[in-house]
PDB file of N, CA and C in Angstrom:
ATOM      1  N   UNK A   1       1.221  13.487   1.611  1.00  0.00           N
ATOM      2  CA  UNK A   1       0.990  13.758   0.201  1.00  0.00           C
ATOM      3  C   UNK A   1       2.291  14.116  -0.501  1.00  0.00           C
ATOM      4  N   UNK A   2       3.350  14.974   0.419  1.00  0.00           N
ATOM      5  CA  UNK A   2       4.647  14.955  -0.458  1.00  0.00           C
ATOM      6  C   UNK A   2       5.240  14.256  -0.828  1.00  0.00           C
ATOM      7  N   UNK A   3       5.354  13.226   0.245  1.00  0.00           N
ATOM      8  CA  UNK A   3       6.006  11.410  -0.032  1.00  0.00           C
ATOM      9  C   UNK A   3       5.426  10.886  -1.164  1.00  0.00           C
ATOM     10  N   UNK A   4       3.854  10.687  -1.485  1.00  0.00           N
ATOM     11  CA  UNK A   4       3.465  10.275  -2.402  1.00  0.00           C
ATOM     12  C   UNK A   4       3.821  10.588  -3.667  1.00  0.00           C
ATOM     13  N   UNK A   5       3.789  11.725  -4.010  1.00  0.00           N
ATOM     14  CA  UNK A   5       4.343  12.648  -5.098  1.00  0.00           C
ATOM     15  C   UNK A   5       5.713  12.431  -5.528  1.00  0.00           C
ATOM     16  N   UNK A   6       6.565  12.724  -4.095  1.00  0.00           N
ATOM     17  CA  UNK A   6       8.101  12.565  -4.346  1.00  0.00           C
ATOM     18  C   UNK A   6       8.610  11.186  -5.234  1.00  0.00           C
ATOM     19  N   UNK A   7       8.075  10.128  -4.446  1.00  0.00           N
ATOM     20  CA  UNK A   7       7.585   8.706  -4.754  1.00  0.00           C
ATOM     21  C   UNK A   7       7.822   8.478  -5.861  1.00  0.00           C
ATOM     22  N   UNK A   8       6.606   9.439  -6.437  1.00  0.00           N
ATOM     23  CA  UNK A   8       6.044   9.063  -7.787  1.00  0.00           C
ATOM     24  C   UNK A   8       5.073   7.731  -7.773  1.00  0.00           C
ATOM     25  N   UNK A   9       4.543   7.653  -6.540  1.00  0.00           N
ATOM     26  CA  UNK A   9       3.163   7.305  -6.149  1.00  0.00           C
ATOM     27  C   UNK A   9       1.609   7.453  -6.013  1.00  0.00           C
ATOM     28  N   UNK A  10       1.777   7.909  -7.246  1.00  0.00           N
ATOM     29  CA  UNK A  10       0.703   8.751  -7.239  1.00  0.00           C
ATOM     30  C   UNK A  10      -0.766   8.533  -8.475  1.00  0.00           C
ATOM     31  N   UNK A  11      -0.146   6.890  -8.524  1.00  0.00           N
ATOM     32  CA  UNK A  11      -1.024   6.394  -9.651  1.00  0.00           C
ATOM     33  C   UNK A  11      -1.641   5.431  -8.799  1.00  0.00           C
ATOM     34  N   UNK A  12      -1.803   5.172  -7.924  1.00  0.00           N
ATOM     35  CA  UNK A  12      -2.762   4.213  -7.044  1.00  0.00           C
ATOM     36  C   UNK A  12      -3.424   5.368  -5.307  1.00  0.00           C
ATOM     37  N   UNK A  13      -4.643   4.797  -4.995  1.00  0.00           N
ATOM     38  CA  UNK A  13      -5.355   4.932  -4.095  1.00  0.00           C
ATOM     39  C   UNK A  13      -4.263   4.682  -3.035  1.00  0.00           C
ATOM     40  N   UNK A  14      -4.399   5.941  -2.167  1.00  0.00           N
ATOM     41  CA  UNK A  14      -3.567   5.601  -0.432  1.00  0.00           C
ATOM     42  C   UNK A  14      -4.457   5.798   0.340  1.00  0.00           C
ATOM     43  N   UNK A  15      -4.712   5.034   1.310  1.00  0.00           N
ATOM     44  CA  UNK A  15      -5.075   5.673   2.895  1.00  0.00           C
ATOM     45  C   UNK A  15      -4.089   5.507   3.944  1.00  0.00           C
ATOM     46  N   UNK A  16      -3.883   6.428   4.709  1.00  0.00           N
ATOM     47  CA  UNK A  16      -3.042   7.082   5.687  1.00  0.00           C
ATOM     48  C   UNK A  16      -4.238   7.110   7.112  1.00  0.00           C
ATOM     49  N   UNK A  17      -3.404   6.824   8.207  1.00  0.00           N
ATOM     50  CA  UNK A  17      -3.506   7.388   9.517  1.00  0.00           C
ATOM     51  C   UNK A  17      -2.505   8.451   9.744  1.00  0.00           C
ATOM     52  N   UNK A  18      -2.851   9.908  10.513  1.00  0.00           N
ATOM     53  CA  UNK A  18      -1.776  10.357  10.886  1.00  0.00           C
ATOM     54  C   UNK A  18      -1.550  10.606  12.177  1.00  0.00           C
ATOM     55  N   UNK A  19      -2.338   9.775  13.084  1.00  0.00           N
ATOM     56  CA  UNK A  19      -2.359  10.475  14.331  1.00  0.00           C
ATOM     57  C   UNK A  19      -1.175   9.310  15.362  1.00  0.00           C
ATOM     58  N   UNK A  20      -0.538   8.712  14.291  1.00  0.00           N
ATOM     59  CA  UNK A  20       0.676   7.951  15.456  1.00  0.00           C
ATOM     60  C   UNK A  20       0.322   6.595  15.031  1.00  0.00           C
ATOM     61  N   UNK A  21       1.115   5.641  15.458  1.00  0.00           N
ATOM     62  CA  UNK A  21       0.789   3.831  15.254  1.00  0.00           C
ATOM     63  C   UNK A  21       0.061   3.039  15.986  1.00  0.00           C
ATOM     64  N   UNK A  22      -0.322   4.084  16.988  1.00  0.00           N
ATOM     65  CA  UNK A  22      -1.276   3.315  18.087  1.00  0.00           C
ATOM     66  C   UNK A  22      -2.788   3.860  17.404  1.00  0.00           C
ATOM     67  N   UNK A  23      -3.703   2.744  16.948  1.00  0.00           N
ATOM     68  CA  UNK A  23      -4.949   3.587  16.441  1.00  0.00           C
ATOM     69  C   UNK A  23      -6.062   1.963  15.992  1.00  0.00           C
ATOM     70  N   UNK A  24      -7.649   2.273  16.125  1.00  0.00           N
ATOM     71  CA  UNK A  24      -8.042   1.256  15.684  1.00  0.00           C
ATOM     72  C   UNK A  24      -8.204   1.209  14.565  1.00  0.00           C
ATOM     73  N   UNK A  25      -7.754   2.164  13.531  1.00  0.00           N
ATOM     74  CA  UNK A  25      -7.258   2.031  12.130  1.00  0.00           C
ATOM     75  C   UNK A  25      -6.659   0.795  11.716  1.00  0.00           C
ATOM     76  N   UNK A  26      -5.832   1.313  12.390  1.00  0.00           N
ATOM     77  CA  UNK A  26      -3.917   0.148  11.905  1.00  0.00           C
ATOM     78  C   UNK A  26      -4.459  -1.393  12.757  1.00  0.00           C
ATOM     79  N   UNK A  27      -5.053  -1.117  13.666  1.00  0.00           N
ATOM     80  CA  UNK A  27      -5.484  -2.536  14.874  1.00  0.00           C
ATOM     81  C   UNK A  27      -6.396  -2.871  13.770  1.00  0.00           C
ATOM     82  N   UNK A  28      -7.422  -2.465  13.231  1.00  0.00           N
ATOM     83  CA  UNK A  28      -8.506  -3.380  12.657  1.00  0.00           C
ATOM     84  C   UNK A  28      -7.943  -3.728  11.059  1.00  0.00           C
ATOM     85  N   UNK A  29      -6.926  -3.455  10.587  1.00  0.00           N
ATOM     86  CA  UNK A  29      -6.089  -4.050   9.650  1.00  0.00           C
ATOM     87  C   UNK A  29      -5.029  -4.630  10.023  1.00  0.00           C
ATOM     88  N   UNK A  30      -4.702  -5.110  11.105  1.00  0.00           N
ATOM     89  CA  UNK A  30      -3.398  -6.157  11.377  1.00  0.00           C
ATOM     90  C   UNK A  30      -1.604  -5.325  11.061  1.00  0.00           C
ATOM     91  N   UNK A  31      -2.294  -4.197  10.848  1.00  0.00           N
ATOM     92  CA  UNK A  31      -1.109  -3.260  10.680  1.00  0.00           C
ATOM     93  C   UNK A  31       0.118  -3.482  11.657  1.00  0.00           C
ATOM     94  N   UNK A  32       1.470  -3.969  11.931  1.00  0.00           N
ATOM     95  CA  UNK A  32       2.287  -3.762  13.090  1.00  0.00           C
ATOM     96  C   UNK A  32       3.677  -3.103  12.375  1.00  0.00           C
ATOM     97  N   UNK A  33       3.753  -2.911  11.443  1.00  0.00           N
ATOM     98  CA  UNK A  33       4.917  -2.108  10.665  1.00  0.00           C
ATOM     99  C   UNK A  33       4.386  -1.030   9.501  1.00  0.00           C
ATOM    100  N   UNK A  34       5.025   0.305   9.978  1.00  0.00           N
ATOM    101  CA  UNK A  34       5.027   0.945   8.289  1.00  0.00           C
ATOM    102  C   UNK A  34       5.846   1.013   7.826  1.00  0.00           C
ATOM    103  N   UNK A  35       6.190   1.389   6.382  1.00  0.00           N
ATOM    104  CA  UNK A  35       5.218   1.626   5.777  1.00  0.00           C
ATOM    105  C   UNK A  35       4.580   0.115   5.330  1.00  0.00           C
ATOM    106  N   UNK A  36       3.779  -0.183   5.168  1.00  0.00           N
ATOM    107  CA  UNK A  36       3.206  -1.554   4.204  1.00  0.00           C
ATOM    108  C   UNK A  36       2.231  -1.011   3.201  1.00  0.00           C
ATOM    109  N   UNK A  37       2.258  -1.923   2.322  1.00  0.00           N
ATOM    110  CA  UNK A  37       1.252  -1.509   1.295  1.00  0.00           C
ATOM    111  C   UNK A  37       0.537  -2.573   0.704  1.00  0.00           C
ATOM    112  N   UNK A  38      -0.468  -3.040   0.499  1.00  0.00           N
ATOM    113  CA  UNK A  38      -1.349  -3.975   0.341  1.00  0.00           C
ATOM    114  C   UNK A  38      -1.976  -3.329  -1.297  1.00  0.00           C
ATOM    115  N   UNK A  39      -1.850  -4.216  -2.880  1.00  0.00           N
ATOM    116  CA  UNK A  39      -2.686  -4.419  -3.386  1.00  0.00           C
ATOM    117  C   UNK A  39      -3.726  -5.234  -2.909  1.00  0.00           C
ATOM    118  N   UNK A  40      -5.520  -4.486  -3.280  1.00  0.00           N
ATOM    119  CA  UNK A  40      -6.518  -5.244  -3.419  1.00  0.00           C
ATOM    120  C   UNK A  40      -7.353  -4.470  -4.705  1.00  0.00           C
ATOM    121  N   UNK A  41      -7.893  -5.791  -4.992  1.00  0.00           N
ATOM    122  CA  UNK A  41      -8.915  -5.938  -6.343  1.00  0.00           C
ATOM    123  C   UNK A  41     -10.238  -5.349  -5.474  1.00  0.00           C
ATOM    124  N   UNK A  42     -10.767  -4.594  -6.967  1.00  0.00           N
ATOM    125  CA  UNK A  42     -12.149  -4.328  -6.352  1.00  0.00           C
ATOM    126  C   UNK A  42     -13.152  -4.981  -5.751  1.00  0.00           C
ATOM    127  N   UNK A  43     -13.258  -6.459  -5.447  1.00  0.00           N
ATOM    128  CA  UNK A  43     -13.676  -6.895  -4.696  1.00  0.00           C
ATOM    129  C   UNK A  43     -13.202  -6.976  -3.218  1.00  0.00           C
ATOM    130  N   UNK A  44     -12.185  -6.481  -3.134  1.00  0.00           N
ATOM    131  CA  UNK A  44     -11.408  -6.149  -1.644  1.00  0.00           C
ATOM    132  C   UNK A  44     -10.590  -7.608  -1.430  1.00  0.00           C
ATOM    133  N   UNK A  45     -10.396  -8.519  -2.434  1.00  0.00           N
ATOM    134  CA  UNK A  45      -9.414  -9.479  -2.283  1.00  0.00           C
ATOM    135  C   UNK A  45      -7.804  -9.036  -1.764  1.00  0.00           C
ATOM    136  N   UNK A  46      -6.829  -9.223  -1.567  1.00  0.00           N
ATOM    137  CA  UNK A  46      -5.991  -9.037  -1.268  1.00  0.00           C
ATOM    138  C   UNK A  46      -5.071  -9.927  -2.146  1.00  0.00           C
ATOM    139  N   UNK A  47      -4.404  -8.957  -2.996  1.00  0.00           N
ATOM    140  CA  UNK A  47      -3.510  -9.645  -4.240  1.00  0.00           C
ATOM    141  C   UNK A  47      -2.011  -9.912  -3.859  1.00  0.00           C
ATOM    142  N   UNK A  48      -1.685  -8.959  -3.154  1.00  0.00           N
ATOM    143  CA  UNK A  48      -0.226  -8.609  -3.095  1.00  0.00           C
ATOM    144  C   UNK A  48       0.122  -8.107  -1.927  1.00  0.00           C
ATOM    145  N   UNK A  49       1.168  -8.107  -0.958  1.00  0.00           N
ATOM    146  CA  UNK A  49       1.525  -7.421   0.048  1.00  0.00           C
ATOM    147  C   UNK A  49       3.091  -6.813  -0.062  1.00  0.00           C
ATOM    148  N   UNK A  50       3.271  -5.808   0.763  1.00  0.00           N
ATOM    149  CA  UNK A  50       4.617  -5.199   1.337  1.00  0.00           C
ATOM    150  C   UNK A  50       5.852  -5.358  -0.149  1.00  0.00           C
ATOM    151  N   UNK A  51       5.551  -5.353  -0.944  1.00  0.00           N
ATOM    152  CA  UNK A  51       6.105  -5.523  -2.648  1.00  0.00           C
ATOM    153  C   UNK A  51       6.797  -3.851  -2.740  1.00  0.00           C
ATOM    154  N   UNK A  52       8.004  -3.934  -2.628  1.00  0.00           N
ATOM    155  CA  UNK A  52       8.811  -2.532  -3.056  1.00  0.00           C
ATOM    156  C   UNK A  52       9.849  -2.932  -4.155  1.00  0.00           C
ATOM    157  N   UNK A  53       9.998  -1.384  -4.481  1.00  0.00           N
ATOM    158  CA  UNK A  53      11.004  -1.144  -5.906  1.00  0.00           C
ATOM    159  C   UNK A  53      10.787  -1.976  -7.127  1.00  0.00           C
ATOM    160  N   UNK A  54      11.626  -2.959  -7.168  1.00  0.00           N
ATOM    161  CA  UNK A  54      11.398  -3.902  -8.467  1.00  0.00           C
ATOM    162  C   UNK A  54      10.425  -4.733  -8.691  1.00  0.00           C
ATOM    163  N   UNK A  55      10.246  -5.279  -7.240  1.00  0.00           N
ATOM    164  CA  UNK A  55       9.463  -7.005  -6.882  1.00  0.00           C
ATOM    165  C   UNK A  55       8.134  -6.317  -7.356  1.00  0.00           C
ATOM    166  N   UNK A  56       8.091  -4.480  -6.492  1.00  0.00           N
ATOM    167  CA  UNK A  56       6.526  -4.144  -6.779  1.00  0.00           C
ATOM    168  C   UNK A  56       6.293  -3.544  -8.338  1.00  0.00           C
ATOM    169  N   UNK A  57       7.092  -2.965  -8.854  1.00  0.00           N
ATOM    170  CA  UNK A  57       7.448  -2.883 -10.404  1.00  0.00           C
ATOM    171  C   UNK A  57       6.493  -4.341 -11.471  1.00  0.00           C
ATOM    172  N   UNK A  58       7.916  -5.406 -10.590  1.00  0.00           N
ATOM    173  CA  UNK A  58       7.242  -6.454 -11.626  1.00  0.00           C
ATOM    174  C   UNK A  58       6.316  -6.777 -11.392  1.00  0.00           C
ATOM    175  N   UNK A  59       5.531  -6.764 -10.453  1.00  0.00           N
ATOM    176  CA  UNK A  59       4.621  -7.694 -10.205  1.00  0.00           C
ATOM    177  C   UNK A  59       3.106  -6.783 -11.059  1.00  0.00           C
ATOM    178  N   UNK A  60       3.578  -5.237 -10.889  1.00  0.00           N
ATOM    179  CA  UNK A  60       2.784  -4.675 -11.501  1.00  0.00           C
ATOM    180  C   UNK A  60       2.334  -4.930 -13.047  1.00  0.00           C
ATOM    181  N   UNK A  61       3.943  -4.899 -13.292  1.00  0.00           N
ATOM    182  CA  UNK A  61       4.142  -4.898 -14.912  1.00  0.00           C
ATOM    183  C   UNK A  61       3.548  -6.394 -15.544  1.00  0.00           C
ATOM    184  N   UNK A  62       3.187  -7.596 -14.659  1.00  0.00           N
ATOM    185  CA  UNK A  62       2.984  -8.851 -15.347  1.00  0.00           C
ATOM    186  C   UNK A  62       1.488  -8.986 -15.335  1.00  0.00           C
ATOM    187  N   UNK A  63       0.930  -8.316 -13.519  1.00  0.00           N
ATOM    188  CA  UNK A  63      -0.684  -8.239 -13.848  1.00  0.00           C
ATOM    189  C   UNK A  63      -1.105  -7.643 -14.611  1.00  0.00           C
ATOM    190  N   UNK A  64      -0.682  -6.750 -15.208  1.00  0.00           N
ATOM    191  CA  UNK A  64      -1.503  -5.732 -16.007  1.00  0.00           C
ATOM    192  C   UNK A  64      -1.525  -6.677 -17.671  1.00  0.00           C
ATOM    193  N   UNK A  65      -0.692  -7.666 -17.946  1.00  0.00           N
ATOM    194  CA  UNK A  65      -0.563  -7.909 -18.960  1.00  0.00           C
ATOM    195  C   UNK A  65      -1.383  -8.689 -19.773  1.00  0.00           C
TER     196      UNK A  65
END
């Protein structure tokens, strides 16, 4: 939660594992690197992946438009 904050991540939904990288969390999402971050639409589509700093900036700044 501090990361998020620090971030300034704190305008979108997170879920976290914290118990290590070995987990059927991260296994039943194809997880093999963190951090990743996956936009999905409320239908649970999958819009966007692993998008940092600018790329995830813009990409924000053009869907919303």
């Amino acid at each position: 939660e501090n990361a998020i904050m620090k971030d300034g991540a704190d305008r979108w939904v997170h879920a976290s594992h914290l118990q290590g990288d070995v987990s059927p969390f991260l296994d039943k999402l194809k997880i093999s690197t963190i951090p990743v971050n996956y936009i999905v639409d409320k239908h649970g589509v999958i819009l966007a992946k692993n998008l940092h700093g600018k790329s995830l900036e813009d990409w924000i700044e053009n869907y919303f438009k």
